[in-house]
N, C-alpha and C. Protein backbone atom coordinates (compact mmCIF):
# COMPACT_ATOMS: atom_id res chain seq x y z
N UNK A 1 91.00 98.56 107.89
CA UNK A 1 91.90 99.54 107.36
C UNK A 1 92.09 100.68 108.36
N UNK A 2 90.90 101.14 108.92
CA UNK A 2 91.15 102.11 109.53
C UNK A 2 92.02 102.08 111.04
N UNK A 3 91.75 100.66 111.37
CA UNK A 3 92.63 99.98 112.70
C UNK A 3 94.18 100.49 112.36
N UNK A 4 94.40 99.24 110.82
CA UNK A 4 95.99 99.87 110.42
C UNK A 4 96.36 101.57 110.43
N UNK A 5 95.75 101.59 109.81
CA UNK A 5 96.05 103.28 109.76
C UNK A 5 96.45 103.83 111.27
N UNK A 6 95.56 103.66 112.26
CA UNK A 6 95.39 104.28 113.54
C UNK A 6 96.73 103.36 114.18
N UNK A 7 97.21 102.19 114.02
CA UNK A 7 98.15 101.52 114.97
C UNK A 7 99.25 101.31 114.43
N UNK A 8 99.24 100.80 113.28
CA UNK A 8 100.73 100.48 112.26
C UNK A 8 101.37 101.98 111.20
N UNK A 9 100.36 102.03 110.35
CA UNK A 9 101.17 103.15 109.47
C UNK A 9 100.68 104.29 110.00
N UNK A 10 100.77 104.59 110.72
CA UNK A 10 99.69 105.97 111.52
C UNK A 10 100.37 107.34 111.16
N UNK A 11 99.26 108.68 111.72
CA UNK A 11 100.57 109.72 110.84
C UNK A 11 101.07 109.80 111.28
N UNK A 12 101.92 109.74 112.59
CA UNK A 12 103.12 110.12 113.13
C UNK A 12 104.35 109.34 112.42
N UNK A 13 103.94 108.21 111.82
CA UNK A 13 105.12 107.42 111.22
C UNK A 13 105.34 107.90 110.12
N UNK A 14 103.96 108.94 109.32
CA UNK A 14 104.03 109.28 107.78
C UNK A 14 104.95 110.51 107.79
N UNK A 15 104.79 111.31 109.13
CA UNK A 15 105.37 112.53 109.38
C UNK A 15 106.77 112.81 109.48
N UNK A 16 107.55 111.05 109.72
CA UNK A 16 109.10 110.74 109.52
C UNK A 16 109.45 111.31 107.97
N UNK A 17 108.76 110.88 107.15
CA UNK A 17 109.22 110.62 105.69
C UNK A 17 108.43 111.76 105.37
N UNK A 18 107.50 112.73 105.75
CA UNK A 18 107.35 114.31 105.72
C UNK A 18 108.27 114.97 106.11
N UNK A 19 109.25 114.41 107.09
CA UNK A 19 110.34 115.64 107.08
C UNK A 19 111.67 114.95 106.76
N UNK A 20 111.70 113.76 105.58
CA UNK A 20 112.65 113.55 104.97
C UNK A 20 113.42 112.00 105.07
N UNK A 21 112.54 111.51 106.01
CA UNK A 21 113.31 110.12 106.17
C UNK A 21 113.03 109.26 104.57
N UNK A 22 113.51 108.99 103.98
CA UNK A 22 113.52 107.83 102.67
C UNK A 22 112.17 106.54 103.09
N UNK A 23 110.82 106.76 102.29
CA UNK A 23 110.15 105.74 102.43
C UNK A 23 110.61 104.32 102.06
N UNK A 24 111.66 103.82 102.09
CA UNK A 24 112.37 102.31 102.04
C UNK A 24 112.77 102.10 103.40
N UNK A 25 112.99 103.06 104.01
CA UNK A 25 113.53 102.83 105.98
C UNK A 25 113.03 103.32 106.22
N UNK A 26 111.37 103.93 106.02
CA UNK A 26 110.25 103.75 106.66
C UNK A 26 109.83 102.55 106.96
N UNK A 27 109.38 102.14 105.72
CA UNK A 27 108.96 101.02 105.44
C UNK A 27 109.72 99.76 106.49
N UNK A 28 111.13 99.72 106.06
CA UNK A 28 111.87 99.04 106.76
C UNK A 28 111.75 98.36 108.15
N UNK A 29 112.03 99.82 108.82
CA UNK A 29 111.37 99.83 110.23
C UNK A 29 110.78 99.61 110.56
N UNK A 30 109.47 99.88 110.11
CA UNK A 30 108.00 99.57 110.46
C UNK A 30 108.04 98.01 110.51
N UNK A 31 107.88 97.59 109.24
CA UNK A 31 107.93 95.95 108.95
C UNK A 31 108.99 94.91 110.17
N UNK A 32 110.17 95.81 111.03
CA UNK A 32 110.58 95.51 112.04
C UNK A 32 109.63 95.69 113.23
N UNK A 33 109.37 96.35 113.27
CA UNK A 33 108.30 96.39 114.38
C UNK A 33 106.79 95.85 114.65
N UNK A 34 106.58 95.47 113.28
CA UNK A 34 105.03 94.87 112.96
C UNK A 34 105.70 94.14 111.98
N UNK A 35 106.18 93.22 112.68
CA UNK A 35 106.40 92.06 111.42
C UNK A 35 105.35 91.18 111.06
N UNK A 36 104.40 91.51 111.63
CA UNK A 36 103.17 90.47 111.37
C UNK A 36 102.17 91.45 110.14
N UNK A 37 102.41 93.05 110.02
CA UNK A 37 101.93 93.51 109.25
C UNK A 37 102.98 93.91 107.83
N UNK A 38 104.02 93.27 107.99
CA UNK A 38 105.00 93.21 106.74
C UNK A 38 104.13 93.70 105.08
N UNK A 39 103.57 92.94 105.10
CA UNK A 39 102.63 92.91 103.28
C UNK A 39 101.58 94.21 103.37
N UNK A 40 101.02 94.01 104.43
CA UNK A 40 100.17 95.45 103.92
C UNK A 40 101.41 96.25 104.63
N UNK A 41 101.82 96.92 105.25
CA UNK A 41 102.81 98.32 105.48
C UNK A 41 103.75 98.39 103.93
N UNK A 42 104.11 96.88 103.12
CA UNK A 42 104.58 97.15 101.76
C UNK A 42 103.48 97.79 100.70
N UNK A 43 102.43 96.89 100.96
CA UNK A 43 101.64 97.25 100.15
C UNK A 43 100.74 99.39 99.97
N UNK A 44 101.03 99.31 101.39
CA UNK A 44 100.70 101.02 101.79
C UNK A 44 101.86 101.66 100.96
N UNK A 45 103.20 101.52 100.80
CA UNK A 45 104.00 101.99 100.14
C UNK A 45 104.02 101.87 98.89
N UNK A 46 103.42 100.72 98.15
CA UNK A 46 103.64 100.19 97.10
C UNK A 46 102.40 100.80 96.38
N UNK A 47 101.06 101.25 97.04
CA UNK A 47 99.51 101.66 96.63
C UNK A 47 99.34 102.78 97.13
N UNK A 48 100.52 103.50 97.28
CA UNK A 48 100.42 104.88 97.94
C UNK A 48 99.26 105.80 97.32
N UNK A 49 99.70 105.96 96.31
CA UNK A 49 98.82 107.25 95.16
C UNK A 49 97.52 106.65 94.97
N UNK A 50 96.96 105.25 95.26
CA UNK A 50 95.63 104.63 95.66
C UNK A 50 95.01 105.59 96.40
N UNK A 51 95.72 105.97 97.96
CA UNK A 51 94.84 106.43 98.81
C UNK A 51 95.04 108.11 98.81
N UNK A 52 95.42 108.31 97.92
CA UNK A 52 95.59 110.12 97.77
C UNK A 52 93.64 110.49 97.30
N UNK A 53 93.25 110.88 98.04
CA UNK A 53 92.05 111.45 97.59
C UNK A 53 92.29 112.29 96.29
N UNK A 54 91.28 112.34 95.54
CA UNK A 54 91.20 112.95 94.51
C UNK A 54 90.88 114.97 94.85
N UNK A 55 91.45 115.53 93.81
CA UNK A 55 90.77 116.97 93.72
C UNK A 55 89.86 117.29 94.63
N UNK A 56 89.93 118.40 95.42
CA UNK A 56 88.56 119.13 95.48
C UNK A 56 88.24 120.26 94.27
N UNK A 57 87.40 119.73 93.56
CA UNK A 57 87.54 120.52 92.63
C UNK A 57 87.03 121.73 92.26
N UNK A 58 86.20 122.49 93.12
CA UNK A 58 85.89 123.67 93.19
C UNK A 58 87.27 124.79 93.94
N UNK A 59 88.15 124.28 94.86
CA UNK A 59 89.50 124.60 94.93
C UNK A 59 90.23 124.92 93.74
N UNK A 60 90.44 123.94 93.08
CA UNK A 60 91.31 124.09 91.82
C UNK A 60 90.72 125.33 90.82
N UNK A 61 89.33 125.58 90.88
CA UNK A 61 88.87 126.57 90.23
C UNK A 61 89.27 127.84 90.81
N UNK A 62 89.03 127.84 92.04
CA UNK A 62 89.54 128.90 92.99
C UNK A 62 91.23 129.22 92.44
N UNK A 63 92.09 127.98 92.06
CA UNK A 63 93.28 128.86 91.97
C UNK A 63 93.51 128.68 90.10
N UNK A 64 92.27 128.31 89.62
CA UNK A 64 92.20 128.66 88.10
C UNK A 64 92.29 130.04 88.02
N UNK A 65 91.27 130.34 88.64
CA UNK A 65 90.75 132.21 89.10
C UNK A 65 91.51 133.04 89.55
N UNK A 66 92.42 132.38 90.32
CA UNK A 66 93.67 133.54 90.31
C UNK A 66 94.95 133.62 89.32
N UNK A 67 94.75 132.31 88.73
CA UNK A 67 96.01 132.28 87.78
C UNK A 67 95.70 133.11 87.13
N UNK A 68 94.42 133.02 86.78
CA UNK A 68 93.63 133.99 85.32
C UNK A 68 94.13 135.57 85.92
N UNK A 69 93.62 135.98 86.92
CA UNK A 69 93.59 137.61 87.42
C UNK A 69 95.51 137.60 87.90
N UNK A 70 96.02 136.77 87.78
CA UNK A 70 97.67 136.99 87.91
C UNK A 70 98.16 136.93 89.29
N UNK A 71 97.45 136.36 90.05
CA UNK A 71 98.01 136.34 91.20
C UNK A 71 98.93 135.52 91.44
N UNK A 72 100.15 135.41 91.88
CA UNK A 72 101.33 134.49 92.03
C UNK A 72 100.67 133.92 93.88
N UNK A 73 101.09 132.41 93.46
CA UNK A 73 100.85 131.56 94.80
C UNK A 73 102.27 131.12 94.55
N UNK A 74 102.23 130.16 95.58
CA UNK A 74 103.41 129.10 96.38
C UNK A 74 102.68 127.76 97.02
N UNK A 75 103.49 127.08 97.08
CA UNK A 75 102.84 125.70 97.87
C UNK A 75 103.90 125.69 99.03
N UNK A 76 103.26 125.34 100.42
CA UNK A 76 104.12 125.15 101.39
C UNK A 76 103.62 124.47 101.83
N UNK A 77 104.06 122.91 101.37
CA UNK A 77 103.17 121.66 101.88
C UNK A 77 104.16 120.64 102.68
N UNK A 78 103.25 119.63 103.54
CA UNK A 78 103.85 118.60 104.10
C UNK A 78 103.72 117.33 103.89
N UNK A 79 104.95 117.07 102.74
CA UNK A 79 104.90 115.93 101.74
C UNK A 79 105.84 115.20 101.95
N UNK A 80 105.89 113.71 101.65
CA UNK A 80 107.57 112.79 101.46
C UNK A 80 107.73 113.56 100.05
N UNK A 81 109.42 113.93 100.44
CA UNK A 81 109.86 113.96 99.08
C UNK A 81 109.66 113.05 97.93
N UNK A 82 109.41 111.97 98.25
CA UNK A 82 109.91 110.59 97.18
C UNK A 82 108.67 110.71 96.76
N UNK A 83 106.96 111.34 97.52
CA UNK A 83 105.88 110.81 96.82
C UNK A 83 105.76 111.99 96.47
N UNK A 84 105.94 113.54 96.55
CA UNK A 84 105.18 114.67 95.71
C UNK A 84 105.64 114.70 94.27
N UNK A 85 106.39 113.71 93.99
CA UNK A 85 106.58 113.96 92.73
C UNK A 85 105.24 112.92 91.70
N UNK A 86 104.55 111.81 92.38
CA UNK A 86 103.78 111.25 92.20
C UNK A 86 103.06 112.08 91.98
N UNK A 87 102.33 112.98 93.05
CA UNK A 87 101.22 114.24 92.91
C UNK A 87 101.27 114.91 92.20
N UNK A 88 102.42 115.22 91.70
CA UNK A 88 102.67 115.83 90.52
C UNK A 88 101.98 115.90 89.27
N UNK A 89 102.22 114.46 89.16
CA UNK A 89 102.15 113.90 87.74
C UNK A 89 100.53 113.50 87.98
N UNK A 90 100.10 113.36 88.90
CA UNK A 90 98.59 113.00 89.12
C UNK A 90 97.36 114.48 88.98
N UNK A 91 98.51 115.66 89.27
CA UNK A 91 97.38 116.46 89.74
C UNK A 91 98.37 117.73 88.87
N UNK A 92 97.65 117.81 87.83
CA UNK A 92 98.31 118.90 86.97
C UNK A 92 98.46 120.16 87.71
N UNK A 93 97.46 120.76 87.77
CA UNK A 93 97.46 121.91 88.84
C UNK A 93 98.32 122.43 89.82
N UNK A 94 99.19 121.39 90.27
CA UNK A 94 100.17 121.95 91.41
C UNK A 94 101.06 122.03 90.86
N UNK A 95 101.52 122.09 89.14
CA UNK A 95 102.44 122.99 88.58
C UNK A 95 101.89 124.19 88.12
N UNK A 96 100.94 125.07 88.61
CA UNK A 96 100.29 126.50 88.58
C UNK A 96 101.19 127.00 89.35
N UNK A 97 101.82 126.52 90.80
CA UNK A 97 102.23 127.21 91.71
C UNK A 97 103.16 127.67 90.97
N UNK A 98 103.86 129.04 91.83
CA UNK A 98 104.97 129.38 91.15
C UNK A 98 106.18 128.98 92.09
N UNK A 99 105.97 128.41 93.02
CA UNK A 99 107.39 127.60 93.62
C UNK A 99 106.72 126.64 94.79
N UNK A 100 106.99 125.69 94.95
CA UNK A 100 106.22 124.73 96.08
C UNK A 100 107.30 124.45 97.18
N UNK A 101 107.54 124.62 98.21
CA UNK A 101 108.12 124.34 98.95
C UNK A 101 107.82 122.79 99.68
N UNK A 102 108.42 121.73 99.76
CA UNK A 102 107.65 120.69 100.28
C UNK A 102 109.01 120.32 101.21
N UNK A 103 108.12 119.83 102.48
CA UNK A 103 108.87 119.62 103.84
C UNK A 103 109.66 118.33 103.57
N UNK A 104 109.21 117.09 103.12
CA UNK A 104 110.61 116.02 103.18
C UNK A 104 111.68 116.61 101.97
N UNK A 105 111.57 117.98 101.37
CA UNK A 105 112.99 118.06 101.13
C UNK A 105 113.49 119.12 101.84
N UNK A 106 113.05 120.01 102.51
CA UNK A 106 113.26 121.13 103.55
C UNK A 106 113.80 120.25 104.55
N UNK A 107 113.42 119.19 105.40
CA UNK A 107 113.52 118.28 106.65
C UNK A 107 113.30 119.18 107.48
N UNK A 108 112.00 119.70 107.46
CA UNK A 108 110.94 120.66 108.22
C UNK A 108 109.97 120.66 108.12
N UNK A 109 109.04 120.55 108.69
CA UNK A 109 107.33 120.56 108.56
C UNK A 109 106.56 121.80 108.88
N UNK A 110 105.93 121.96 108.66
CA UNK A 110 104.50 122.61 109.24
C UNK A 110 104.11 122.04 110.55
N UNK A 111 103.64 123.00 111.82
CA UNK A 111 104.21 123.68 112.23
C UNK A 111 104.92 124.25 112.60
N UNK A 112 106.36 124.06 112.20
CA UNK A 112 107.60 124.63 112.48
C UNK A 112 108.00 125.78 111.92
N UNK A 113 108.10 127.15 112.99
CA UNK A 113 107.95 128.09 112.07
C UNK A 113 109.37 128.17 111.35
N UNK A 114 110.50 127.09 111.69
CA UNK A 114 111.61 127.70 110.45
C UNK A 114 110.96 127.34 108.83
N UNK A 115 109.80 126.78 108.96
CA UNK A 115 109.68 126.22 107.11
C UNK A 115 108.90 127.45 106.94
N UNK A 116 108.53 128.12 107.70
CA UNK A 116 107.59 129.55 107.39
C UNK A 116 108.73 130.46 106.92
N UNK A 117 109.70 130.50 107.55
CA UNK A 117 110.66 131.63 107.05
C UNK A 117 111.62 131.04 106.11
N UNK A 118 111.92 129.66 106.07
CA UNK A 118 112.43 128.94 105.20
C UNK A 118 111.52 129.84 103.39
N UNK A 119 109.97 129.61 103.82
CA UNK A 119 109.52 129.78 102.36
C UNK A 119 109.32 131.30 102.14
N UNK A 120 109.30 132.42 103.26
CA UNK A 120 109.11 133.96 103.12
C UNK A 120 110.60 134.35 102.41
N UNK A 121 112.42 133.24 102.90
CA UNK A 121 112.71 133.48 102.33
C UNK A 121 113.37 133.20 100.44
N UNK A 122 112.87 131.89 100.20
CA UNK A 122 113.01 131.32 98.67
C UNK A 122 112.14 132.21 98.19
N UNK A 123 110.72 132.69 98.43
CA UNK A 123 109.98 133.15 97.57
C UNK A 123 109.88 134.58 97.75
N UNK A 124 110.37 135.14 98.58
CA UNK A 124 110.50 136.65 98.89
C UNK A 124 109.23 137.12 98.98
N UNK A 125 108.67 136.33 100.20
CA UNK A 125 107.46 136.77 100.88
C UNK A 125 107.42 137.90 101.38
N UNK A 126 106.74 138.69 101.61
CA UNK A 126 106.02 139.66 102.88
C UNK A 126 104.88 138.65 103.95
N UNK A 127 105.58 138.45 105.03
CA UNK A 127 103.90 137.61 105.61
C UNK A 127 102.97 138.69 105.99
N UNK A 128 103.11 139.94 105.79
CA UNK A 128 102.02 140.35 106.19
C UNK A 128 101.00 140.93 105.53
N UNK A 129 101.54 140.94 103.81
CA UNK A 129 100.80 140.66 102.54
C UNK A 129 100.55 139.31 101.95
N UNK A 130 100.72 138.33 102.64
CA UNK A 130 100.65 137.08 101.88
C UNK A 130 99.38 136.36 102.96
N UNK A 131 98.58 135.94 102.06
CA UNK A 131 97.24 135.01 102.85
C UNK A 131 97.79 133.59 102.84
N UNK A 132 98.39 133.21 103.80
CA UNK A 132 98.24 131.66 104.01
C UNK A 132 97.32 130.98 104.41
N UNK A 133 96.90 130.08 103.64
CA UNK A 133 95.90 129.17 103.21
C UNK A 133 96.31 127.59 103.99
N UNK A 134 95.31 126.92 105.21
CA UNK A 134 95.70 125.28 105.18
C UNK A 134 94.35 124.86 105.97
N UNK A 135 94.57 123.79 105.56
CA UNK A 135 93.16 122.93 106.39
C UNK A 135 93.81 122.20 108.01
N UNK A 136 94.78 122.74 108.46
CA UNK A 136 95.09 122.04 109.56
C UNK A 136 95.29 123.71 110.43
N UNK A 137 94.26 123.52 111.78
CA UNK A 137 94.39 124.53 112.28
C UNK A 137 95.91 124.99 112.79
N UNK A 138 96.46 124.09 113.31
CA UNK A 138 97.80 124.15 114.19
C UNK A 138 98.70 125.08 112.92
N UNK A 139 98.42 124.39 111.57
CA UNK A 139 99.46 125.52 110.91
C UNK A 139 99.13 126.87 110.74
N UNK A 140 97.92 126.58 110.78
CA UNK A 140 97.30 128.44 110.56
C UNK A 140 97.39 128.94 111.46
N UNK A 141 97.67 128.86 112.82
CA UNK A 141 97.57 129.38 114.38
C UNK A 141 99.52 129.87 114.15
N UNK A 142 100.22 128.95 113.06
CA UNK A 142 101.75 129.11 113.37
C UNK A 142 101.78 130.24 112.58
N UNK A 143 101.48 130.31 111.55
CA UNK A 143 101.48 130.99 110.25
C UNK A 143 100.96 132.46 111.14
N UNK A 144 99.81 132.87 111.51
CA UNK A 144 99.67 134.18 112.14
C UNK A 144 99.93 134.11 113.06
N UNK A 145 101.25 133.59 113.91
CA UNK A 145 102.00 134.44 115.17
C UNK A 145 103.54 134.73 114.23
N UNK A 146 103.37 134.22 112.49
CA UNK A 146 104.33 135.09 112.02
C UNK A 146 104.37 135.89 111.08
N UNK A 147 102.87 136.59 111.54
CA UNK A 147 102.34 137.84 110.40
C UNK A 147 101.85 137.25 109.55
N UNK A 148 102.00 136.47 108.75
CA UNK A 148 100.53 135.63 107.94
C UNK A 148 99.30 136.62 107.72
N UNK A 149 98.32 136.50 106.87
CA UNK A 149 97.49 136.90 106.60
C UNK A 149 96.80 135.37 106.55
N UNK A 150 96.11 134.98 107.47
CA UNK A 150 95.43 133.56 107.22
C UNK A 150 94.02 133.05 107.19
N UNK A 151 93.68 131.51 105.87
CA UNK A 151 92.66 131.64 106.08
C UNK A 151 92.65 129.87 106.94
N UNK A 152 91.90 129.31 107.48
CA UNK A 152 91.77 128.29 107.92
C UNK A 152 90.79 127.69 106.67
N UNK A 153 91.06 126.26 105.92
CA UNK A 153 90.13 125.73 104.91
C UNK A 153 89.31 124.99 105.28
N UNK A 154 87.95 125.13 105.06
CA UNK A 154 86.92 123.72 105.59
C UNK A 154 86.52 123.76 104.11
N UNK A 155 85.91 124.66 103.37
CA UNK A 155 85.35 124.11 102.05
C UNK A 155 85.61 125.18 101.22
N UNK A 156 85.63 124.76 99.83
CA UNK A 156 86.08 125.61 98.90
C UNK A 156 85.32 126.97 98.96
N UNK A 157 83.67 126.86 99.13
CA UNK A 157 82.74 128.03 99.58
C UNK A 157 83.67 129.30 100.15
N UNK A 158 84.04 129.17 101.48
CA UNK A 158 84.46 129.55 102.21
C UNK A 158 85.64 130.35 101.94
N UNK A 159 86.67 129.32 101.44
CA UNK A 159 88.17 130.11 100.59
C UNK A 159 87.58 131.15 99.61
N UNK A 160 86.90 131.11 98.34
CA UNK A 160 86.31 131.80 97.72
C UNK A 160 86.32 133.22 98.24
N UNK A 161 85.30 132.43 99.49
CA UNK A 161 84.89 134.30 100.04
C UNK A 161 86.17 135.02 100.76
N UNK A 162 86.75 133.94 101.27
CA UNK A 162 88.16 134.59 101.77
C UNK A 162 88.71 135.97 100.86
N UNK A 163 89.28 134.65 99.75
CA UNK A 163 89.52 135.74 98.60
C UNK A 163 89.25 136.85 98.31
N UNK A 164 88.10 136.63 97.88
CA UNK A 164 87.36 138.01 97.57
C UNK A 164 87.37 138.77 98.58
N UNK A 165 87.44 138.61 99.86
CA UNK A 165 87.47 139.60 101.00
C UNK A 165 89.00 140.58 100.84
N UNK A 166 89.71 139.05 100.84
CA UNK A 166 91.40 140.12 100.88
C UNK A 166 91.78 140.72 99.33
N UNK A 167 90.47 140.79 98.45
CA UNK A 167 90.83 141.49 97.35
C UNK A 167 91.79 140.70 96.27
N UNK A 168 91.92 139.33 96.60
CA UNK A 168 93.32 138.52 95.25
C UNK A 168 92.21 138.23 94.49
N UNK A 169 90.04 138.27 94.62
CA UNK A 169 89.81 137.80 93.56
C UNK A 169 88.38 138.94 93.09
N UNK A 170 88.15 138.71 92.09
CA UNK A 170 86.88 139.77 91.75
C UNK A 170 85.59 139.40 92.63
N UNK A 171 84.69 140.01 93.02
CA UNK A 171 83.53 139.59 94.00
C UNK A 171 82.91 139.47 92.91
């Protein structure tokens, strides 16, 4: 599995249909190019929400805790359009946000800082009151060269204390 992953469906191919290509001419293509991996590259499409890791669930408490104390979030994630609606329905919680911005319908990703100003302007950000939050350094390095308030995520521990540092949660 991990071979496929690394040679056939790898992320650079997932990152097409993150900034909007239709997973059917993903798929398509691919299966042109690895026609010998035809059934599993269907089957990766077809068992998608299989390989979605589950919750971290001390996270989700983290933004229980702010729903509770009223803090308004956003999601500015890098998703296929066609599958965040799957996540959706899998992961109650990411209708807490109060607006999610997701890149295959933007046809912009993370790091690109137009989806940064794309979402400062739908949600009428301040970046230099707003803590952006991601587990991929490259976006957090984009995010504070555009005023961001940022935290980089390794474990929920950590965000916690973030929080509480920039004051969105009670110590």
């Amino acid at each position: 599995m991990e071979r496929f992953l690394a040679t056939v469906c790898t992320q650079a191919w997932n990152e097409e249909q993150d900034l909007g290509r239709p997973f059917a001419e993903g798929v398509r293509l691919l299966c042109a190019h690895h026609p010998e991996h035809a059934d599993a590259i269907r089957a990766y499409d077809a068992s998608w929400e299989e390989m979605v890791k589950g919750a971290i669930a001390d996270s989700v408490l983290c933004l229980e805790e702010l729903r509770r104390c009223g803090v308004p979030f956003f999601a500015l994630t890098n998703w296929s359009a066609e599958k965040f609606p799957l996540a959706l329905a899998r992961f109650p919680f990411l209708a807490w946000f109060e607006g999610v911005l997701v890149s295959g319908e933007a046809g912009l990703k993370k790091p690109d800082p137009r989806i940064f100003r794309l979402a400062v302007d739908r949600f009428s950000l301040d970046p230099a009151a707003t803590l952006f939050i991601d587990d991929v350094a490259a976006n957090v390095e984009a995010a504070a060269a555009l005023g961001f308030l940022t935290h980089h995520f390794t474990d929920p521990a950590a965000l916690r204390r973030a929080l509480v540092g920039c004051g969105l949660l009670p110590g």
